[in-house]
Protein backbone atom coordinates (compact mmCIF):
# COMPACT_ATOMS: atom_id res chain seq x y z
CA UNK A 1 -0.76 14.74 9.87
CA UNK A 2 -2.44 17.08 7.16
CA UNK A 3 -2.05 15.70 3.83
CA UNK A 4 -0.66 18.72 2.30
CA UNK A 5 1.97 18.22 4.17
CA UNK A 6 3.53 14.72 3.15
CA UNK A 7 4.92 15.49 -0.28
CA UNK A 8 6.78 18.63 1.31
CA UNK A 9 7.86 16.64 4.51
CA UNK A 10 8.80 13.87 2.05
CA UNK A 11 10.80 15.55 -0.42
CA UNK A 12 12.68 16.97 2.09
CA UNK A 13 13.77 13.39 3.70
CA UNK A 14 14.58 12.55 0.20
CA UNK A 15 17.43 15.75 0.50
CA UNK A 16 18.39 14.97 3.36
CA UNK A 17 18.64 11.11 3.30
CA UNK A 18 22.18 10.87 1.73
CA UNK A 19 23.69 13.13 4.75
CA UNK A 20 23.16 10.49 6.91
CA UNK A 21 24.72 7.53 5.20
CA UNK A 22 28.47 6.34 4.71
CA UNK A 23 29.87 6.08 0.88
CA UNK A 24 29.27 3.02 -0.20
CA UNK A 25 25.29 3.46 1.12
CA UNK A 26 25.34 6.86 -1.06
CA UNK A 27 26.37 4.74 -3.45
CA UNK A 28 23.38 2.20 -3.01
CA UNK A 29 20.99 4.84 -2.78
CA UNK A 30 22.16 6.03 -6.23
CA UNK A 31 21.58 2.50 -7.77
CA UNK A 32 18.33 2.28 -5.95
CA UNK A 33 16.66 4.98 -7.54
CA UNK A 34 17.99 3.72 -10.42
CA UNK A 35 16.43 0.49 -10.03
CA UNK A 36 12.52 2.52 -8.91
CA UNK A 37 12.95 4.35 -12.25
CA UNK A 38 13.44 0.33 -13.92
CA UNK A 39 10.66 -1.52 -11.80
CA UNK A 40 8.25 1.29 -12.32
CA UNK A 41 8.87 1.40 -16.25
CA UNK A 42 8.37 -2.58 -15.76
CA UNK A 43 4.97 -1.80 -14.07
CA UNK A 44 3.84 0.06 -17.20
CA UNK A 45 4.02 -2.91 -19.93
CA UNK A 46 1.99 -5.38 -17.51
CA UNK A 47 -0.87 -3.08 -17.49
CA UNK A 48 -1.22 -4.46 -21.11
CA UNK A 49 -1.04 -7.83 -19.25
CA UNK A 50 2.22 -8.72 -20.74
CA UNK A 51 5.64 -9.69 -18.28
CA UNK A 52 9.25 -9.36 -20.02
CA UNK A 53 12.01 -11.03 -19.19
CA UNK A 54 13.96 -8.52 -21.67
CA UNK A 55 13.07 -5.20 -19.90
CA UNK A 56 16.89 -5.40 -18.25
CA UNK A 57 18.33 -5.93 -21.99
CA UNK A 58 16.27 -3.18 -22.59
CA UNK A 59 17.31 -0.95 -20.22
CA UNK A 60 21.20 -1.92 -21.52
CA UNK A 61 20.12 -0.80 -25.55
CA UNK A 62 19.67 2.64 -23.84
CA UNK A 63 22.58 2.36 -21.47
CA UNK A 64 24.93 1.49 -24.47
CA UNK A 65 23.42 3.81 -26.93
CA UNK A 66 24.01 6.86 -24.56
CA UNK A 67 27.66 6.05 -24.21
CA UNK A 68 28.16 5.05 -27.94
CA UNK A 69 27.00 8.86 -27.99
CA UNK A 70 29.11 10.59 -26.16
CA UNK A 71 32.42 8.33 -27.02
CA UNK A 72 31.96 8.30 -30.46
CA UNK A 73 30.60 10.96 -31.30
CA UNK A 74 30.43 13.77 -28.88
CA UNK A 75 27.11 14.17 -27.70
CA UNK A 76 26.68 16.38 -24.21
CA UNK A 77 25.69 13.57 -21.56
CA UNK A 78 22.68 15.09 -20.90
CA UNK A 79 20.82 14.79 -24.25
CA UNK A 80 22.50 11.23 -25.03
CA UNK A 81 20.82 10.45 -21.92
CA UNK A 82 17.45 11.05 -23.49
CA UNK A 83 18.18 10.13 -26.96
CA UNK A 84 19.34 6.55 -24.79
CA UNK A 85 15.94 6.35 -24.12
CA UNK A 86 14.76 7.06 -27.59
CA UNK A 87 17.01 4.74 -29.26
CA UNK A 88 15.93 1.93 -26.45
CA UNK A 89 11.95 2.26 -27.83
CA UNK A 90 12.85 2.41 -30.93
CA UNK A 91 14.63 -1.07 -30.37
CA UNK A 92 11.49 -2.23 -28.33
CA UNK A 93 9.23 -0.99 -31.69
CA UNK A 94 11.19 -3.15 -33.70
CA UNK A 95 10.75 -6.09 -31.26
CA UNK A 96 7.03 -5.75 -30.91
CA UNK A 97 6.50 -7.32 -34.41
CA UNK A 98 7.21 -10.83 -33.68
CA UNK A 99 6.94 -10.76 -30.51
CA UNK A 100 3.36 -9.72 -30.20
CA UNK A 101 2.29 -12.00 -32.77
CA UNK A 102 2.77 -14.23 -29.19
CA UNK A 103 0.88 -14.21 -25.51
CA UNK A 104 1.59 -14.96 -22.50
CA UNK A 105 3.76 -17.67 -21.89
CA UNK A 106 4.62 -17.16 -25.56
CA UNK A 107 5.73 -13.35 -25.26
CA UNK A 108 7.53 -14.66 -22.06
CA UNK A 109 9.67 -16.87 -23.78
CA UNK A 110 9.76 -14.47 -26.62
CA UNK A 111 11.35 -11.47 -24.94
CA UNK A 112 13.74 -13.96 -23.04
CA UNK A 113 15.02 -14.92 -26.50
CA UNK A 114 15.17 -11.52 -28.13
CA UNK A 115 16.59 -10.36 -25.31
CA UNK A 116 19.68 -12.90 -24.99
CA UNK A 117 20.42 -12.25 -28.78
CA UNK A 118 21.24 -8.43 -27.99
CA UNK A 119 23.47 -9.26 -25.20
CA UNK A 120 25.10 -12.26 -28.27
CA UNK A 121 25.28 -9.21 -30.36
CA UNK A 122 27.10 -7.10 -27.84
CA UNK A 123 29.33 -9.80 -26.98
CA UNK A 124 30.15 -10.78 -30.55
CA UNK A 125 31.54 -7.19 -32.16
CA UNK A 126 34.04 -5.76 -29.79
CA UNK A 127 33.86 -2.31 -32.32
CA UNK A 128 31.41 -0.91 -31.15
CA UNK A 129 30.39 -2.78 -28.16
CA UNK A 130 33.64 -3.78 -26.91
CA UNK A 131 33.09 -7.40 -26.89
CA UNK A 132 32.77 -9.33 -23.49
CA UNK A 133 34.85 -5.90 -21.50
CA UNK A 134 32.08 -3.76 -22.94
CA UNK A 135 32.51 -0.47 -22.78
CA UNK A 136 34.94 1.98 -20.20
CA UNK A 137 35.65 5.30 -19.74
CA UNK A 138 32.57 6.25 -20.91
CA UNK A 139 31.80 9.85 -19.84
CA UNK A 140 30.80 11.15 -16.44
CA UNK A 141 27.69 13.75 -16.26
CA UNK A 142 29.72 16.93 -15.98
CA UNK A 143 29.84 19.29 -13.57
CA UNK A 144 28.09 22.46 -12.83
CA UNK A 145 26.81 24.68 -9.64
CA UNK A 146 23.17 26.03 -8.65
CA UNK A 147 23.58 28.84 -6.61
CA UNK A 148 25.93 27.64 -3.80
CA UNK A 149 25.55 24.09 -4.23
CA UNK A 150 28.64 22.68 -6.96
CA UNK A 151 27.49 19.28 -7.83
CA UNK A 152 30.64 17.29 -8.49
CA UNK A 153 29.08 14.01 -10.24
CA UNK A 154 31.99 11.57 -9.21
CA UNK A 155 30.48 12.31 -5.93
CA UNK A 156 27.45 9.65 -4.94
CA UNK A 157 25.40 12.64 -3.31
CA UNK A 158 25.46 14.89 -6.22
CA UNK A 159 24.20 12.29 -8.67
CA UNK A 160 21.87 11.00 -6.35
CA UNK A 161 20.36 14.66 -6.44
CA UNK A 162 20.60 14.34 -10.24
CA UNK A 163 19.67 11.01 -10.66
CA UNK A 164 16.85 11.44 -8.52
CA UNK A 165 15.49 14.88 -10.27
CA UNK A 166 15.30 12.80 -13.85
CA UNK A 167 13.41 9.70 -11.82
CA UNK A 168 11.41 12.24 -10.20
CA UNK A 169 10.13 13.77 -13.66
CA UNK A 170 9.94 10.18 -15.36
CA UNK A 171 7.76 8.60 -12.71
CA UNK A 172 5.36 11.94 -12.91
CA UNK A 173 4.92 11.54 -16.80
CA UNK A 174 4.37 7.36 -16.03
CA UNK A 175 1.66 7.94 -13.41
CA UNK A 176 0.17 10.78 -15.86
CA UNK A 177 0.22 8.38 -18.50
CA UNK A 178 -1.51 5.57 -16.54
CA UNK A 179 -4.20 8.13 -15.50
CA UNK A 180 -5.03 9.39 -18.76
CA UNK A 181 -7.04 7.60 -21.44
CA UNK A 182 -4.58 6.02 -22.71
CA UNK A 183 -3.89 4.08 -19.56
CA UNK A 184 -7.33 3.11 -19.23
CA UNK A 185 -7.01 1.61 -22.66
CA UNK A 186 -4.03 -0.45 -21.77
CA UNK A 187 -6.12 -1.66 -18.62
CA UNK A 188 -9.13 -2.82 -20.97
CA UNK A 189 -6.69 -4.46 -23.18
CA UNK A 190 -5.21 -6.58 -20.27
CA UNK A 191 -9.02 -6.96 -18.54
CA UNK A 192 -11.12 -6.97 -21.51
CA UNK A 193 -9.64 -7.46 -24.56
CA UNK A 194 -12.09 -8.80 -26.38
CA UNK A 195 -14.76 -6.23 -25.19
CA UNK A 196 -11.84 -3.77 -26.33
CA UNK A 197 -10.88 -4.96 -29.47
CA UNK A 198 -15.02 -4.78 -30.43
CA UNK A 199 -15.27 -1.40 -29.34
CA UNK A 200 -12.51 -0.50 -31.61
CA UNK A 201 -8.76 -0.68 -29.98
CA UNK A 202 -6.40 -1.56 -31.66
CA UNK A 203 -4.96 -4.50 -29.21
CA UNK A 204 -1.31 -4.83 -31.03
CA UNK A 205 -1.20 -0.86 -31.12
CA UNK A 206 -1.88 -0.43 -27.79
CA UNK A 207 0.34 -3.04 -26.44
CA UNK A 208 3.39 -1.98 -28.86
CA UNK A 209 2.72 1.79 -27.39
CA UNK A 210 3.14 0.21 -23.96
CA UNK A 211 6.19 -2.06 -24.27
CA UNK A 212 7.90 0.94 -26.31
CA UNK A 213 6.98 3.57 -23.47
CA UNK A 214 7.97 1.55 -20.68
CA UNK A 215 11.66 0.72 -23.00
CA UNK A 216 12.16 4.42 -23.56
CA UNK A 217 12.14 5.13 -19.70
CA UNK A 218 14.39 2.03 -18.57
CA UNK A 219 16.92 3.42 -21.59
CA UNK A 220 16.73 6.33 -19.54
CA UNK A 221 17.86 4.24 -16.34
CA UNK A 222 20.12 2.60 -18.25
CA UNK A 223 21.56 5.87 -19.67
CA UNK A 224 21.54 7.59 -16.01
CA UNK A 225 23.54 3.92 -14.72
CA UNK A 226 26.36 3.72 -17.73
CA UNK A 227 27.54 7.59 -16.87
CA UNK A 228 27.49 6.95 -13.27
CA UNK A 229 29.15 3.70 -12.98
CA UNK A 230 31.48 4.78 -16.37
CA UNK A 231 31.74 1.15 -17.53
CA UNK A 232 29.07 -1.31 -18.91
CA UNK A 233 29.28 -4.74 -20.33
CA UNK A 234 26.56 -7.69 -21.21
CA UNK A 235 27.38 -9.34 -17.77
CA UNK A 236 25.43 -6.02 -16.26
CA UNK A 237 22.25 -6.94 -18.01
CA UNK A 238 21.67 -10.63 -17.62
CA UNK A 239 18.80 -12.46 -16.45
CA UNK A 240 19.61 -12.49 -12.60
CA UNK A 241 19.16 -8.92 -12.59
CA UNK A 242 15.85 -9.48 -14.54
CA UNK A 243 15.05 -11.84 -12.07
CA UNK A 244 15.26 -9.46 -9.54
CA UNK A 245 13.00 -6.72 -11.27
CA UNK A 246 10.65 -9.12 -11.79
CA UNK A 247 10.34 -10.09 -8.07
CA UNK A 248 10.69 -6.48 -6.35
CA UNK A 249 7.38 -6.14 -9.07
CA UNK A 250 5.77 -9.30 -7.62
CA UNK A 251 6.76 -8.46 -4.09
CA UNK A 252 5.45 -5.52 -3.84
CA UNK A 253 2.71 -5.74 -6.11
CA UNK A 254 1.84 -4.67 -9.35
CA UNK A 255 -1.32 -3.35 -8.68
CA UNK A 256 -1.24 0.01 -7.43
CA UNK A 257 1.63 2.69 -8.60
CA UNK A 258 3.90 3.07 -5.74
CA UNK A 259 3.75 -1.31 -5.40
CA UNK A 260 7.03 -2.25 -7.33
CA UNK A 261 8.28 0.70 -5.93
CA UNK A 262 8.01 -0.32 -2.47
CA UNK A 263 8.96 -3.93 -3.42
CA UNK A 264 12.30 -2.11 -4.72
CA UNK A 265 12.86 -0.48 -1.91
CA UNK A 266 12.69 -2.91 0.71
CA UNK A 267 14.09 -5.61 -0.87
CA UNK A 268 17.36 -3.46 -1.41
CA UNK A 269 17.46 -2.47 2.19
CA UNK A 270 16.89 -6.30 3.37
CA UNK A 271 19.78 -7.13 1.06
CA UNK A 272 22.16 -4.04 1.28
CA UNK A 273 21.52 -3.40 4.88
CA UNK A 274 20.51 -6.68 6.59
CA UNK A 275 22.05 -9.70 4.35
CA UNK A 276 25.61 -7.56 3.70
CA UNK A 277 26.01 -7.26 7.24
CA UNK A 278 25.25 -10.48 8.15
CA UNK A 279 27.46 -12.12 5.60
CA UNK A 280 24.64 -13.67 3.91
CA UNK A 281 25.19 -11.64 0.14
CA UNK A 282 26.07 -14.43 -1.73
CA UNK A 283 22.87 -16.59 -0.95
CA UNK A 284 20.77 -13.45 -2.28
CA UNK A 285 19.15 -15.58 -5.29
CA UNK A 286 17.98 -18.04 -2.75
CA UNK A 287 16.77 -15.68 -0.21
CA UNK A 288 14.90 -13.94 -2.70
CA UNK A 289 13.45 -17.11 -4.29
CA UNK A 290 12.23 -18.10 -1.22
CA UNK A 291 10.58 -14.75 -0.21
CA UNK A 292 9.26 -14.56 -3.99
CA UNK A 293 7.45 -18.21 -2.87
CA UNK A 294 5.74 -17.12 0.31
CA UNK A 295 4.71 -14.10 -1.01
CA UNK A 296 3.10 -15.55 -3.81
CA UNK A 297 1.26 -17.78 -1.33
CA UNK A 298 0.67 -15.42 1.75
CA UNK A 299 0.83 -12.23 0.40
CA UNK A 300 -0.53 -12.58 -3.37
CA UNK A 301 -1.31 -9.05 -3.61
CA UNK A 302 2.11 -7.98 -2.53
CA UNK A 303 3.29 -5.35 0.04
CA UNK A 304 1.10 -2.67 -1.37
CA UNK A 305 -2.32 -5.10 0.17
CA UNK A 306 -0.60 -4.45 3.35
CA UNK A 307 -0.54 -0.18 3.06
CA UNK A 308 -4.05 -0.63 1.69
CA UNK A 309 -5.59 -2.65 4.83
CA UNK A 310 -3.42 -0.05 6.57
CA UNK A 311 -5.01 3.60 5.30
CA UNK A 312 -8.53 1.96 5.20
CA UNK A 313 -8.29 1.61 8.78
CA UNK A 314 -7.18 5.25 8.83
CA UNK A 315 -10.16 6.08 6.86
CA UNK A 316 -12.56 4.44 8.56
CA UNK A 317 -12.05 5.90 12.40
């Protein structure tokens, strides 16, 4: 197949995907690209060489800051969505000063900790967090019509279009980002940061820019999940779900773009798709634990090794 012709063939089995599928897989498919949004703003802050265990917490400052917005004070979805994601750096700028005075195992620990005293401080004041409940009602994307299309956003295939527009725009700006100098840069400061810092980077600088960057885009998934869903509480943000970013990352592999995308992607369908109908949901941590295990051992560059062996082939006949 030409290669011009993948990105159009592709975009239009990303239009056409939801057609296909009953409700509650519209549904998934929402959440999903969600979730590639999350995993790929992950992707960004281990560049620097650096692996949160708050990015989910993260992703929660914007999802409560966009509906704080709108409830309290008005704010059209669509720019609380964004300023979600401003507010969610801003919260991740604030973070970066003790926790990159750590490394490592350090920062791992670090984030863990900062992380669980947002979701205390949520808990704790019920005005304006709502407590334990969190936060409901909080309002839906309104709705509006392109041509002869009316996208009605309590319907799963609307916001999937929606939902998948923003990703679409936030993953182009990540992958610019990681191509431009400035992603080089975070590269040398996770390779060579010595040889960095002596040629004049600024290591802390660098790895602040990154962890705020990569917060700013999971508020954004956070923001596009709270008016979707219309209800969020700290339960929605705890460390299984940060678990589970952090192994679609390992899974699929963190060293190429579309890797943590693809480990998203399958790992949802093997859930959604094979463990759901096979009754085996509720043993999800330990499936995935296991699979995180022998991928680590058999597949330590994770699914993405696999496409590369693949097109080299290609390549070479």
């Amino acid at each position: 197949m030409p290669k011009f012709l993948i990105w159009p063939l592709a975009i239009v089995a990303l239009i056409a995907l939801p057609h296909g599928l009953s409700f509650s897989q519209q549904e998934i498919l929402v959440f999903l690209t969600i979730n590639v949004l999350l995993v790929t703003s992950y992707r960004l802050l281990t560049l620097t060489g650096e692996w949160s265990l708050g990015h989910v917490v993260i992703m929660g400052v914007g999802a409560y800051a966009s509906a704080l917005m709108t409830k309290k004070l008005g704010v059209y979805v669509p720019i609380s969505m964004l300023l979600g994601g401003i507010v969610a750096a801003l919260v991740a700028v604030l973070l970066s000063f003790p926790l990159f005075r750590m490394k490592g195992f350090y920062f791992l620990i670090g984030s863990f900790a900062s992380a669980e005293i947002i979701r205390l401080l949520w808990k704790r004041f019920r005005d304006p967090f709502g407590g334990a409940k969190g936060i409901k009602g909080i309002d839906p994307m309104p709705d509006f019509s392109i041509g002869f299309y009316q996208f009605d956003f309590f319907e799963p295939v609307s916001y999937y279009y929606f939902a998948g527009f923003v990703v679409a725009i936030c993953l182009w700006i990540l992958w610019r980002i990681e191509k431009s100098p400035v992603g080089l840069t975070f590269h040398a400061v996770h390779w060579q940061d010595k040889l960095a810092e002596a040629s004049g980077v600024n290591l802390r600088a660098y790895r602040t820019l990154a962890f705020a960057v990569a917060s700013g885009f999971a508020g954004i998934g956070g923001a596009l999940l709270a008016h979707y869903v219309g209800t969020i509480n700290p339960n929605s943000f705890d460390i299984e779900v940060m678990v589970f970013v952090l192994t679609w990352a390992i899974v699929g592999g963190t060293g190429t773009f579309y890797g943590p995308i693809l480990g998203c992607v399958v790992l949802t369908v093997l859930n959604e798709i094979v463990l759901r109908e096979l009754g085996f949901e509720q043993m999800r941590p330990l499936i995935y634990g296991a699979i995180l295990i022998l991928s680590i051992l058999f597949l330590p560059n994770g699914l993405e090794s696999i496409v590369q062996k693949f097109t080299r082939k290609e390549a070479a006949k």
